[in-house]
PDB file of N, CA and C in Angstrom:
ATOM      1  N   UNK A   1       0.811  -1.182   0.000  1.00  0.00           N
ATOM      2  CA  UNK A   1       0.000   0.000   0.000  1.00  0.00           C
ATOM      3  C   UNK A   1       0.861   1.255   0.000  1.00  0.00           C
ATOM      4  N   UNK A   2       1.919   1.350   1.010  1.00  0.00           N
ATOM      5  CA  UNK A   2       2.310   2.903   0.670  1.00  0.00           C
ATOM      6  C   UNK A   2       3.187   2.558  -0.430  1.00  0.00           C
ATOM      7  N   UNK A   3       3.797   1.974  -1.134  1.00  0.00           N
ATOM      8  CA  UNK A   3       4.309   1.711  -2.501  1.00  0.00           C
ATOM      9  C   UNK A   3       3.420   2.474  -3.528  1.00  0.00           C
ATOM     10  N   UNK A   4       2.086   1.914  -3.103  1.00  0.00           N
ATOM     11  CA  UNK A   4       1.168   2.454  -4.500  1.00  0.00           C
ATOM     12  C   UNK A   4       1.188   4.079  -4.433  1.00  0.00           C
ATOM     13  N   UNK A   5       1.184   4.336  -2.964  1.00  0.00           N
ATOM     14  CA  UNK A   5       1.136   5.678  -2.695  1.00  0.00           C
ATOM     15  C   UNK A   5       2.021   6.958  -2.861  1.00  0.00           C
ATOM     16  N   UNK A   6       3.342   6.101  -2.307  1.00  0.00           N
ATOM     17  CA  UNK A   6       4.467   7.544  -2.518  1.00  0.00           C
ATOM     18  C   UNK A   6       4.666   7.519  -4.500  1.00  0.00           C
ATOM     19  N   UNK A   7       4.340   6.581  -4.963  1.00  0.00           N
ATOM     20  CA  UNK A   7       4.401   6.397  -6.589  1.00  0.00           C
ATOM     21  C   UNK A   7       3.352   7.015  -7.096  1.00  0.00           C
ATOM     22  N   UNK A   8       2.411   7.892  -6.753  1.00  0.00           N
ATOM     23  CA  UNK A   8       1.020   8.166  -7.231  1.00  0.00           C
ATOM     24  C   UNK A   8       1.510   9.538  -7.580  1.00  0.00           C
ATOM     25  N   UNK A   9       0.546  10.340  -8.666  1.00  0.00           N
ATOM     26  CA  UNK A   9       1.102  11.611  -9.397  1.00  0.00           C
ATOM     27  C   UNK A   9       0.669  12.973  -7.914  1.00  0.00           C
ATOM     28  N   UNK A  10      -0.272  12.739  -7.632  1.00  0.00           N
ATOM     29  CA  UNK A  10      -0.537  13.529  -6.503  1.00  0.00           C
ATOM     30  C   UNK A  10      -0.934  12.951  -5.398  1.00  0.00           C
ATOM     31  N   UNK A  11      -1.854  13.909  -4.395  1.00  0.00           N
ATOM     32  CA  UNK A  11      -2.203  13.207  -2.908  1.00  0.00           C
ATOM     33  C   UNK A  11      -3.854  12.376  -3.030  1.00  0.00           C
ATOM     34  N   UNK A  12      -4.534  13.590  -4.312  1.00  0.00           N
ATOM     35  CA  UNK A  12      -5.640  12.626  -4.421  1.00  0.00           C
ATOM     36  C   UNK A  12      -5.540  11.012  -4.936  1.00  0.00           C
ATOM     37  N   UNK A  13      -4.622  11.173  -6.212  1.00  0.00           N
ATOM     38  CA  UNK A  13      -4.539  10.046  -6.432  1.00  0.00           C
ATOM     39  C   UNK A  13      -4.186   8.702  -5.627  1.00  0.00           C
ATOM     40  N   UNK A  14      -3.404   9.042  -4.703  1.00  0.00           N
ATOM     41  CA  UNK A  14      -2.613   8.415  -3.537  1.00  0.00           C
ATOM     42  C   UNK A  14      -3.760   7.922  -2.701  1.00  0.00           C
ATOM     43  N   UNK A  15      -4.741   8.563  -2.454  1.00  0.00           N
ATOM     44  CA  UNK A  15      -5.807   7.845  -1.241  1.00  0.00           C
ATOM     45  C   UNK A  15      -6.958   7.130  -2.328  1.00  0.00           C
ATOM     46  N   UNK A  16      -6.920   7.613  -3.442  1.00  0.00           N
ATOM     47  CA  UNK A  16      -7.692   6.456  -4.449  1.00  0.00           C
ATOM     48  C   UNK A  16      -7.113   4.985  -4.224  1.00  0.00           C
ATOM     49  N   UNK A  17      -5.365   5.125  -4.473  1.00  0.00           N
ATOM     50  CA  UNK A  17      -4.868   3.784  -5.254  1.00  0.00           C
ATOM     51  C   UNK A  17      -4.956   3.439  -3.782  1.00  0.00           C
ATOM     52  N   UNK A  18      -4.692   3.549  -2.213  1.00  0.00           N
ATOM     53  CA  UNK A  18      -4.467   2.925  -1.516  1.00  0.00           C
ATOM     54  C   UNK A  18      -5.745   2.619  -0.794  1.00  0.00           C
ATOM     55  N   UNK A  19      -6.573   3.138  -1.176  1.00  0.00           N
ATOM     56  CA  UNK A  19      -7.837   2.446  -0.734  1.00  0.00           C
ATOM     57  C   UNK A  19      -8.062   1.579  -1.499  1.00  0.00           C
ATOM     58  N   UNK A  20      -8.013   1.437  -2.991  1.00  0.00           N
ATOM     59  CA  UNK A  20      -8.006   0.108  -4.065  1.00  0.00           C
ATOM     60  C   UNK A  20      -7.426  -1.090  -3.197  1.00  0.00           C
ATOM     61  N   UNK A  21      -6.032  -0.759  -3.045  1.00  0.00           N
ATOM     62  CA  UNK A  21      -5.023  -1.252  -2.482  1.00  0.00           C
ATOM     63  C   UNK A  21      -5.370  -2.111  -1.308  1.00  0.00           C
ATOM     64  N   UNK A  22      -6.277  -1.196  -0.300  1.00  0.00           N
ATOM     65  CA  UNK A  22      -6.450  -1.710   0.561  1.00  0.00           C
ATOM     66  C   UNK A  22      -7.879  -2.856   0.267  1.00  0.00           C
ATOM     67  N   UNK A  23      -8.541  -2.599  -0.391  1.00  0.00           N
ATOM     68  CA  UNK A  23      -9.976  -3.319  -0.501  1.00  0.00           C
ATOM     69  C   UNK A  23      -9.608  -4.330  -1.256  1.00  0.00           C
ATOM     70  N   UNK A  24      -8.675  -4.391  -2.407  1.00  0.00           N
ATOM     71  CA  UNK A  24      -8.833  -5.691  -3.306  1.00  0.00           C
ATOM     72  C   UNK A  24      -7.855  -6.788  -2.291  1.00  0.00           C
ATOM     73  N   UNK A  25      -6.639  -6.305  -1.527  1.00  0.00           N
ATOM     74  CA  UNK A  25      -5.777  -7.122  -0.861  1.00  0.00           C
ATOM     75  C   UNK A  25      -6.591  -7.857  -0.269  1.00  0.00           C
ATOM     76  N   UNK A  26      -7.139  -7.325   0.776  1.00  0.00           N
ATOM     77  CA  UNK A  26      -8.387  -7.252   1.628  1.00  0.00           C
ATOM     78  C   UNK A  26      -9.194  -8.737   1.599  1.00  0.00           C
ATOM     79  N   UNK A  27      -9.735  -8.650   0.171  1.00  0.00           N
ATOM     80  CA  UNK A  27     -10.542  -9.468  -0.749  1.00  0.00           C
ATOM     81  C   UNK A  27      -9.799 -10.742  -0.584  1.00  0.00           C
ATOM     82  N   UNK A  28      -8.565 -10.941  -1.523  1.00  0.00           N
ATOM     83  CA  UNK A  28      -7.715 -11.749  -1.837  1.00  0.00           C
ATOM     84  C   UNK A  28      -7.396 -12.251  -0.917  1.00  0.00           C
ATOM     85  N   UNK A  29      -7.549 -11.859   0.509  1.00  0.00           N
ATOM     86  CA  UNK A  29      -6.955 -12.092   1.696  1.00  0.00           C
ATOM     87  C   UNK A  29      -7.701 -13.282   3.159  1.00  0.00           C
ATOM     88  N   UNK A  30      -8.830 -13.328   2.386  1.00  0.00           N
ATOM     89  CA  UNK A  30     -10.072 -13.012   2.982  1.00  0.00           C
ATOM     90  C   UNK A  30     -10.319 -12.413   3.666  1.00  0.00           C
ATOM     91  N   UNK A  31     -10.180 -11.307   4.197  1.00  0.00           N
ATOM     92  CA  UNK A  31     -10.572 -10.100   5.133  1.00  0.00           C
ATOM     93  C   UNK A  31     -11.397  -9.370   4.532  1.00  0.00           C
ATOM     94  N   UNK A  32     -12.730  -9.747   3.653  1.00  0.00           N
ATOM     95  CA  UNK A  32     -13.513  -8.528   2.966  1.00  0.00           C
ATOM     96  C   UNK A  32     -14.201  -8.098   3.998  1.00  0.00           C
ATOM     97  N   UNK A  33     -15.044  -9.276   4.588  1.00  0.00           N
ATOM     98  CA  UNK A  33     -15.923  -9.020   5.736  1.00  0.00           C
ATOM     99  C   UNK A  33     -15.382  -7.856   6.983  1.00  0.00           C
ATOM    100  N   UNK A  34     -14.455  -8.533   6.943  1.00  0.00           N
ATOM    101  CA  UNK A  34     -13.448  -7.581   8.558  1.00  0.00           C
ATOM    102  C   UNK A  34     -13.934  -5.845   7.714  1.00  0.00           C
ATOM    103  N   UNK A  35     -13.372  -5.797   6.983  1.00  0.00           N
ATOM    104  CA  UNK A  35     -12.920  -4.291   6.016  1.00  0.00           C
ATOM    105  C   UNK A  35     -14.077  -4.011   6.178  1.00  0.00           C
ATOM    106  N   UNK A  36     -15.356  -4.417   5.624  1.00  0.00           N
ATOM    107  CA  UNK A  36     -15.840  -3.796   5.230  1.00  0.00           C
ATOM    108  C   UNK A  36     -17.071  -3.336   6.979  1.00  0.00           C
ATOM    109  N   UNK A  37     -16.830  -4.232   7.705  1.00  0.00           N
ATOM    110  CA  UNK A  37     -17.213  -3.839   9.106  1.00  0.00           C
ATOM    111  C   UNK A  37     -16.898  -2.931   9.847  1.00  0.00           C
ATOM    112  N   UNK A  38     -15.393  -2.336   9.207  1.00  0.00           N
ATOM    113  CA  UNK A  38     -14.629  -1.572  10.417  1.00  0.00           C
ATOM    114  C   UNK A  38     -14.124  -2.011  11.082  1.00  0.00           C
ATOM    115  N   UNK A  39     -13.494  -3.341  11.147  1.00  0.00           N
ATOM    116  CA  UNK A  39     -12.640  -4.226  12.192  1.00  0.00           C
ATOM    117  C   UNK A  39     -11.293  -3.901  11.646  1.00  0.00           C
ATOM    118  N   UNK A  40     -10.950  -3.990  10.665  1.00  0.00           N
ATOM    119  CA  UNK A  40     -10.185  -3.550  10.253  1.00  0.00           C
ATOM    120  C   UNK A  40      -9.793  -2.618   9.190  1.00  0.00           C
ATOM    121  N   UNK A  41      -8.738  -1.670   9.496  1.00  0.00           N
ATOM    122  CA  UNK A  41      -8.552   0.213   8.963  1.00  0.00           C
ATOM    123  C   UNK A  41      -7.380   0.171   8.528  1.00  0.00           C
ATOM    124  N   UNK A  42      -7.064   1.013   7.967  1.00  0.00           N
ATOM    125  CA  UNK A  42      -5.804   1.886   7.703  1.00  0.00           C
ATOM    126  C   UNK A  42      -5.695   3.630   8.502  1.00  0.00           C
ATOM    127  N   UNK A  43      -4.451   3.910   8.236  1.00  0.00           N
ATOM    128  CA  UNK A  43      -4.551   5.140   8.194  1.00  0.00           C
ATOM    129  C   UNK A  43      -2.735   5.339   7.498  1.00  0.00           C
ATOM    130  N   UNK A  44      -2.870   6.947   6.813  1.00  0.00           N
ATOM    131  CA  UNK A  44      -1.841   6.963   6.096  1.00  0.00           C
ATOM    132  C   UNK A  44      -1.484   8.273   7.047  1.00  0.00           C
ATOM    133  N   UNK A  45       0.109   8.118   7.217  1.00  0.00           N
ATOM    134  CA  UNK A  45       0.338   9.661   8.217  1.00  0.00           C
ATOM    135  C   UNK A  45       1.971   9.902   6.951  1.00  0.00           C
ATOM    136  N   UNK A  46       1.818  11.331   6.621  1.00  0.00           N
ATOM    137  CA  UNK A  46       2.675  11.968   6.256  1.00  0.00           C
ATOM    138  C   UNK A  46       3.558  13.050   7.022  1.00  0.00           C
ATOM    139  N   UNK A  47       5.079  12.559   7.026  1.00  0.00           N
ATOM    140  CA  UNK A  47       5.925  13.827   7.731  1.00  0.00           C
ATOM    141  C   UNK A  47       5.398  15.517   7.532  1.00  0.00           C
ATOM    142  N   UNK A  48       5.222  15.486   6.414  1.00  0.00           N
ATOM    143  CA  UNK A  48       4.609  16.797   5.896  1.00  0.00           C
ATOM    144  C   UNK A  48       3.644  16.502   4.694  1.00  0.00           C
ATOM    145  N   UNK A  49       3.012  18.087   4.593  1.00  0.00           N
ATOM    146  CA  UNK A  49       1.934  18.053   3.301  1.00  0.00           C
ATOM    147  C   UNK A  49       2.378  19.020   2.624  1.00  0.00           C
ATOM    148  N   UNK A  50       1.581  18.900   1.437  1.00  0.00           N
ATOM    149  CA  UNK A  50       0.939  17.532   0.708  1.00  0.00           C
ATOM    150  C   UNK A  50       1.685  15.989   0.978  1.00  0.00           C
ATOM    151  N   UNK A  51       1.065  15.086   0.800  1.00  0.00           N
ATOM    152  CA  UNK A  51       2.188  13.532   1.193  1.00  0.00           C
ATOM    153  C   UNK A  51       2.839  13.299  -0.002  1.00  0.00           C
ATOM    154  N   UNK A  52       2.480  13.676  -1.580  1.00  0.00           N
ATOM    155  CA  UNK A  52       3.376  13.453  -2.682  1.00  0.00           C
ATOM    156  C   UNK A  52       3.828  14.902  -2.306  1.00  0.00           C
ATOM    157  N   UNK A  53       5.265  15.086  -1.667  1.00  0.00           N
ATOM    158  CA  UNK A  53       6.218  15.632  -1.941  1.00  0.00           C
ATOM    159  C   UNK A  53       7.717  15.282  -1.809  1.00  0.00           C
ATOM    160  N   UNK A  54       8.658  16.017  -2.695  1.00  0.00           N
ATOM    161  CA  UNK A  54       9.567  15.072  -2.376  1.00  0.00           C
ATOM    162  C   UNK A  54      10.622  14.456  -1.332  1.00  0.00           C
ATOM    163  N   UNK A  55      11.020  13.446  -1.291  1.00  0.00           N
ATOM    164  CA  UNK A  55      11.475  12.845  -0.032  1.00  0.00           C
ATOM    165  C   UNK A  55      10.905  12.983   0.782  1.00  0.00           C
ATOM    166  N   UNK A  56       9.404  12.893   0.985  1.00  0.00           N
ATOM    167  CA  UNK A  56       8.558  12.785   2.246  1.00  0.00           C
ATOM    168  C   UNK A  56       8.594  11.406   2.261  1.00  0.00           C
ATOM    169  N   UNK A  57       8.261  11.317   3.918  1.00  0.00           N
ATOM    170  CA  UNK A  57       7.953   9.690   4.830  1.00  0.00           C
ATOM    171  C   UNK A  57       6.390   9.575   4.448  1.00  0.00           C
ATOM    172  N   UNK A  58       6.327   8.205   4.056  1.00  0.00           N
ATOM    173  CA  UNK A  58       4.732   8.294   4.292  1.00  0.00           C
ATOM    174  C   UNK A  58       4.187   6.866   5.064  1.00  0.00           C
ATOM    175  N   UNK A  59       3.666   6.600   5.623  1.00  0.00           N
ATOM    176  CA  UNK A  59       4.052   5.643   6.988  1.00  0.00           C
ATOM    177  C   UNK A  59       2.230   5.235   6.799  1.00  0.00           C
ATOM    178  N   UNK A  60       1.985   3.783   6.373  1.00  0.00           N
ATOM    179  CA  UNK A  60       0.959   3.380   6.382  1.00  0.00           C
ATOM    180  C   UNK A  60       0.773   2.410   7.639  1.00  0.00           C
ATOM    181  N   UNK A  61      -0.267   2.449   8.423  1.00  0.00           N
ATOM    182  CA  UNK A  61      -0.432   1.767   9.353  1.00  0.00           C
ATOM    183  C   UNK A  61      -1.944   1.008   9.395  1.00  0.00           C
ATOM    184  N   UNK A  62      -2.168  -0.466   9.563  1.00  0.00           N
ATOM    185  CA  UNK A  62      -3.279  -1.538   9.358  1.00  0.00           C
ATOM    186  C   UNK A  62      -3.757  -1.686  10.891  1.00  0.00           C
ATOM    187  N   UNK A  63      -4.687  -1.480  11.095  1.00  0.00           N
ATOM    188  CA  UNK A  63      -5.281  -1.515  12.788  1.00  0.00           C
ATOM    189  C   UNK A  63      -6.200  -2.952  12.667  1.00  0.00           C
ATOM    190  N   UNK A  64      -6.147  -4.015  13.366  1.00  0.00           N
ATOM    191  CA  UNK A  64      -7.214  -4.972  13.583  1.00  0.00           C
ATOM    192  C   UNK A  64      -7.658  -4.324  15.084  1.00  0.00           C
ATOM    193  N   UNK A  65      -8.677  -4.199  14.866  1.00  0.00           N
ATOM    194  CA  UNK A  65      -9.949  -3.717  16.258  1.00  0.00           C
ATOM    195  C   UNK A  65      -9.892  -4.759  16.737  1.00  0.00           C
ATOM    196  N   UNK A  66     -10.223  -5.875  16.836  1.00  0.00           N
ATOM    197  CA  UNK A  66     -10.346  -7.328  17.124  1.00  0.00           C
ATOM    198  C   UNK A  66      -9.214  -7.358  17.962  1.00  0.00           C
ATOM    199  N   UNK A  67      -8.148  -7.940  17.531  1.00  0.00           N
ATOM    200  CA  UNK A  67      -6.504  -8.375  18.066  1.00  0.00           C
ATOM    201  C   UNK A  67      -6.060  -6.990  18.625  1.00  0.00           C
ATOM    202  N   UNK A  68      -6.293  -6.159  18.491  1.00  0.00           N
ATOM    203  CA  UNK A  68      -6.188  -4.953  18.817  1.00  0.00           C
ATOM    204  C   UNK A  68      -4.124  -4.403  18.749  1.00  0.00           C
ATOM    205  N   UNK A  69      -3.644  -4.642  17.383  1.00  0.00           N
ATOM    206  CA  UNK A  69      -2.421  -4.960  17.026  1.00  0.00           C
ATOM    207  C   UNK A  69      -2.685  -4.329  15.585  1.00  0.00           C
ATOM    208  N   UNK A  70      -1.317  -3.638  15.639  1.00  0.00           N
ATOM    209  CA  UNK A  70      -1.384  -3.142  14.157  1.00  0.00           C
ATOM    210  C   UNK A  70       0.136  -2.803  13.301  1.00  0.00           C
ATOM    211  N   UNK A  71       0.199  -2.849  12.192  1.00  0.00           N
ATOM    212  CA  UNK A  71       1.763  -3.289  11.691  1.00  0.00           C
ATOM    213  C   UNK A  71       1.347  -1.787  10.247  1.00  0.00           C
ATOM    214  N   UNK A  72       2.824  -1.608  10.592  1.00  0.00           N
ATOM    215  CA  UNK A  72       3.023  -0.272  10.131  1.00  0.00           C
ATOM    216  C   UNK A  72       4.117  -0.532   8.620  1.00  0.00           C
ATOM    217  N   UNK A  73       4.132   0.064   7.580  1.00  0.00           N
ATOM    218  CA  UNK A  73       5.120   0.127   6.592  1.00  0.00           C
ATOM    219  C   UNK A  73       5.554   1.496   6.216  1.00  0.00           C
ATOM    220  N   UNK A  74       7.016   1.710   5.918  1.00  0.00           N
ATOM    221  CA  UNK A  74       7.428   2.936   5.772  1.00  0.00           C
ATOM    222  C   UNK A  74       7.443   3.096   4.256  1.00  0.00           C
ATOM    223  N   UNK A  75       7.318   4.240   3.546  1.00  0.00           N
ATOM    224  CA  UNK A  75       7.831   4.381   2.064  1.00  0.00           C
ATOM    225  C   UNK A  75       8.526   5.838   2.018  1.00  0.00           C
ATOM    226  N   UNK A  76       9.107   6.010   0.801  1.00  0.00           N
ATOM    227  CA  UNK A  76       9.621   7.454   0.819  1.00  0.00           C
ATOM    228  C   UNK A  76       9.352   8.409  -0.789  1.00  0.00           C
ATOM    229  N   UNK A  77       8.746   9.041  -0.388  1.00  0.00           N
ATOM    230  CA  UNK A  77       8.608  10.043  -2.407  1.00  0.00           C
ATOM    231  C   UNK A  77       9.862  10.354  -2.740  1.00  0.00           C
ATOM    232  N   UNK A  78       9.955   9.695  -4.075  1.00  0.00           N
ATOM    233  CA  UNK A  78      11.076   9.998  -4.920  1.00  0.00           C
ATOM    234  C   UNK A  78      11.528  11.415  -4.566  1.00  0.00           C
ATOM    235  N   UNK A  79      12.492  12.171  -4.534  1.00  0.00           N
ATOM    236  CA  UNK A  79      13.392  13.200  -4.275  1.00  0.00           C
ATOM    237  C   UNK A  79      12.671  13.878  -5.684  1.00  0.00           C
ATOM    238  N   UNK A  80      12.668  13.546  -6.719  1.00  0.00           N
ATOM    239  CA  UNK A  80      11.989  14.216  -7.967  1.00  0.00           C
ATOM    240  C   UNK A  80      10.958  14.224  -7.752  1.00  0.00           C
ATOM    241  N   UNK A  81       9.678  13.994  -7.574  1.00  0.00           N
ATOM    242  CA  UNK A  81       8.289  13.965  -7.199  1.00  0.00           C
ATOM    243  C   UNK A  81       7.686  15.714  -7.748  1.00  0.00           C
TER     244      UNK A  81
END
């Protein structure tokens, strides 16, 4: 997910592809049900804004409500961005 994101042309595009991102994985995963309950979230936190800028952190984090545990991935915008 933040792969799809720090690679996206802007910030809108970025919460399109990673909500894709997040719903088809989701699917594939079997977790549609969870997702689509609210058991399980995302949230995307950027060092600064806009999040497509360059060499920004953009730090995606997966919350299970349930297990109440959540696993975080770092990415970084290309320096050209």
């Amino acid at each position: 997910m933040a792969r799809g994101i720090v690679t996206s042309e802007n910030d809108s595009i970025a919460e399109a592809v990673s909500n894709e991102i997040f719903i088809k994985a989701g699917s594939v995963l079997g977790f549609e049900e969870a997702i689509n309950s609210g058991e399980i979230t995302y949230e995307i936190h950027c060092r600064i804004q806009p999040c497509i800028s360059p060499n920004n952190e953009v730090k995606v984090t997966i919350t299970s409500m349930n297990l109440r545990h959540s696993i975080s991935a770092v990415e970084y915008v290309s320096p050209w961005a």
